[in-house]
C-alpha atoms as a PDB file:
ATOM      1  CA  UNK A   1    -218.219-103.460-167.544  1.00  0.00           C
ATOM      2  CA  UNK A   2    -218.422-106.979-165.795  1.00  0.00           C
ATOM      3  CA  UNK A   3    -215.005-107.743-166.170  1.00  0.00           C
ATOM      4  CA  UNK A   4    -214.133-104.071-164.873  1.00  0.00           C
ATOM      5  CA  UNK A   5    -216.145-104.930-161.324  1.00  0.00           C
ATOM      6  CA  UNK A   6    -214.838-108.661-161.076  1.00  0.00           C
ATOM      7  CA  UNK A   7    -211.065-106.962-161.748  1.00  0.00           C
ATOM      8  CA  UNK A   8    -211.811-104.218-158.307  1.00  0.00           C
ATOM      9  CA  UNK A   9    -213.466-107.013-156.771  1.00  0.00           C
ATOM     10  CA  UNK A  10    -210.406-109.211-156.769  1.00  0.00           C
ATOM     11  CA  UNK A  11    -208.064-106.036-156.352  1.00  0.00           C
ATOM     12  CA  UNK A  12    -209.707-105.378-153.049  1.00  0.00           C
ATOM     13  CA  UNK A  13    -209.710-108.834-152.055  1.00  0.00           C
ATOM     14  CA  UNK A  14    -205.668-108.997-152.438  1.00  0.00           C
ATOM     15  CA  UNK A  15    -205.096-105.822-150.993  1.00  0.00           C
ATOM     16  CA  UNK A  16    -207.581-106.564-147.954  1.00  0.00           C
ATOM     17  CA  UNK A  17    -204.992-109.769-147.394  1.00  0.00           C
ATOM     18  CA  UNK A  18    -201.861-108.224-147.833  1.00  0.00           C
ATOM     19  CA  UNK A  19    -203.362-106.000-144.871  1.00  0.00           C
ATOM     20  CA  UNK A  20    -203.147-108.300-142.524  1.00  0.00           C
ATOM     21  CA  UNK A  21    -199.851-108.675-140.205  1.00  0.00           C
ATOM     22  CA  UNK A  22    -199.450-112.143-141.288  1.00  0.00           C
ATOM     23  CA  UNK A  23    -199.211-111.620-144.501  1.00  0.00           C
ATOM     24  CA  UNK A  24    -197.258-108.905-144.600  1.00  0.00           C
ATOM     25  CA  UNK A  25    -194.709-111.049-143.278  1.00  0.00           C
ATOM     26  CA  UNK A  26    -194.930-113.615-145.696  1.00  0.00           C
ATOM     27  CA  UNK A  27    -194.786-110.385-148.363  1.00  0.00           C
ATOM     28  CA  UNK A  28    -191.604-109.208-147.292  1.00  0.00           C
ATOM     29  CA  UNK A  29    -190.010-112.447-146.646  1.00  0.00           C
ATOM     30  CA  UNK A  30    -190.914-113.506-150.319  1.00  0.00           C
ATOM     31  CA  UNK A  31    -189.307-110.050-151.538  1.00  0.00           C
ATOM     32  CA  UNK A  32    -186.130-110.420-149.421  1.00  0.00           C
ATOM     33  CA  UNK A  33    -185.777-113.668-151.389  1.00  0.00           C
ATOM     34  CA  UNK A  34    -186.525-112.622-154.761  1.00  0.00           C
ATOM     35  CA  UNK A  35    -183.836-109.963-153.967  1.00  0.00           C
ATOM     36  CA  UNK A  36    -181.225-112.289-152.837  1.00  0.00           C
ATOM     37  CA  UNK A  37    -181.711-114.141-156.294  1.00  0.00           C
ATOM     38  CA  UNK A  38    -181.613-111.250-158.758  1.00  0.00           C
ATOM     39  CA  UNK A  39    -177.938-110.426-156.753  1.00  0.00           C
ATOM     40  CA  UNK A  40    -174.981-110.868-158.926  1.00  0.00           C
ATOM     41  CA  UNK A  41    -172.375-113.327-157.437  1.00  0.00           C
END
């Protein structure tokens, strides 16, 4: 049960910070360039 609320607790922590505009911006830039790798040459 501990583990459970520590797990929601941190879930809501990352999701509260990927919120923010900021972030989001360093989110998507992150993707874009994880999507540029996987592309075959």
């Amino acid at each position: 049960m501990a583990k459970k609320i520590a797990a929601l607790g941190i879930a809501k922590k990352v999701y509260d910070e990927a919120r923010k505009p900021h972030n989001q911006a360093k989110i998507r830039s992150a993707v874009q360039k994880m999507q540029e790798r996987r592309r075959p040459r």
